[in-house]
C-alpha atoms as a PDB file:
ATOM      1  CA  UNK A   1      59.903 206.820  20.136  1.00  0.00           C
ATOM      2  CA  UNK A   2      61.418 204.008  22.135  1.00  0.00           C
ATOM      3  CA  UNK A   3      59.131 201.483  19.915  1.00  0.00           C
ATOM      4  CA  UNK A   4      61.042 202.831  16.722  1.00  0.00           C
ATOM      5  CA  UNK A   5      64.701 202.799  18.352  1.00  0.00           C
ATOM      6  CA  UNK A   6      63.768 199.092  19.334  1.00  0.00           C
ATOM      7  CA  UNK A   7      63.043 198.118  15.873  1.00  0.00           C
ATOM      8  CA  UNK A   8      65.871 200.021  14.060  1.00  0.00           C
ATOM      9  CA  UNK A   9      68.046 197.411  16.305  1.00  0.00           C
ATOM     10  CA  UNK A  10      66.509 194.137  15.757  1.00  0.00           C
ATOM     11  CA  UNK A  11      66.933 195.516  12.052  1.00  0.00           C
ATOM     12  CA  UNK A  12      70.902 195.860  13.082  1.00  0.00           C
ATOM     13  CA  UNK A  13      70.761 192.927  14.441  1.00  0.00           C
ATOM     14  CA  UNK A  14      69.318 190.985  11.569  1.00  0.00           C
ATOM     15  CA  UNK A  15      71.081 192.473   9.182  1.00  0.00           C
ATOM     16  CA  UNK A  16      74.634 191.754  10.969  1.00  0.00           C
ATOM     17  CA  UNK A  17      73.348 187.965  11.903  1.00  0.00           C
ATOM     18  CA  UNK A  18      73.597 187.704   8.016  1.00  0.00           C
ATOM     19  CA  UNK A  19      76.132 189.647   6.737  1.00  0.00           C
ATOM     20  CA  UNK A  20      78.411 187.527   9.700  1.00  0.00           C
ATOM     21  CA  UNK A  21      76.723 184.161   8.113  1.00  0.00           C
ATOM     22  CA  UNK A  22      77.717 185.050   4.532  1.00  0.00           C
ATOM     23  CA  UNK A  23      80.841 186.277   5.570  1.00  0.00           C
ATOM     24  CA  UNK A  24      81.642 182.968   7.500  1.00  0.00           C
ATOM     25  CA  UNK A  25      79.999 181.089   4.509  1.00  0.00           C
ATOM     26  CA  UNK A  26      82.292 182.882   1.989  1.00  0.00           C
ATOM     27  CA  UNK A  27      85.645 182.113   4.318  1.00  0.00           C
ATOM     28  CA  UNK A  28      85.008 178.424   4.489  1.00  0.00           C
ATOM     29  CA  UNK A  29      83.999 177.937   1.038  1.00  0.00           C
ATOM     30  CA  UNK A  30      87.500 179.530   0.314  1.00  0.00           C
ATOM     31  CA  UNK A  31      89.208 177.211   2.517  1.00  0.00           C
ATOM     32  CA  UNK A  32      87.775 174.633   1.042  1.00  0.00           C
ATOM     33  CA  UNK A  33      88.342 175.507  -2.373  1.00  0.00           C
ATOM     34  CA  UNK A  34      92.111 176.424  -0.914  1.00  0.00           C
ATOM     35  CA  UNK A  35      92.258 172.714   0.535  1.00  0.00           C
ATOM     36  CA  UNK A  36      91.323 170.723  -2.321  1.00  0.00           C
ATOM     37  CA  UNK A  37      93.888 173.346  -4.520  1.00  0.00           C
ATOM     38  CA  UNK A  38      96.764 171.951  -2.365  1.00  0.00           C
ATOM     39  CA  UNK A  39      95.184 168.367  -2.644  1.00  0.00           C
ATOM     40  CA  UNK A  40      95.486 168.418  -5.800  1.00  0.00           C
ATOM     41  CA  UNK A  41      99.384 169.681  -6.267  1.00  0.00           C
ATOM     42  CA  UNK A  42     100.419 167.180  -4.003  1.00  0.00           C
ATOM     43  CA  UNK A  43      98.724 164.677  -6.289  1.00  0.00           C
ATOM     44  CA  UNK A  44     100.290 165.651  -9.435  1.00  0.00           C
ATOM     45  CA  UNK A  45     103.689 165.772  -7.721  1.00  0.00           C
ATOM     46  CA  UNK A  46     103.185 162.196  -6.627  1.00  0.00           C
ATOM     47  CA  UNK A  47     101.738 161.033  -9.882  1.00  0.00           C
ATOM     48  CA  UNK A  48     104.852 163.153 -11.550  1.00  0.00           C
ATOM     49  CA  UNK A  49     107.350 160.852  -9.902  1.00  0.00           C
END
């Protein structure tokens, strides 16, 4: 019994390692993307002038 309940966590633990890792993959892509979308305004009002 205890063998079973040991590897149902290192399952949980796996298995939130990666969700956390796509998660944190998925915000900084978005930041990035976000980063290079305000980048890019500020160039066009500069070239606009």
């Amino acid at each position: 019994m205890e063998n079973k309940q040991r590897t149902a966590n290192s399952t949980y633990k796996k298995l939130a390692v990666q969700w956390l890792n796509e998660a944190l993959c998925f915000v900084s892509i978005s930041v990035v993307a976000d980063s290079f979308r305000l980048r890019n305004r500020q160039l066009l009002v500069a070239a606009k002038r």
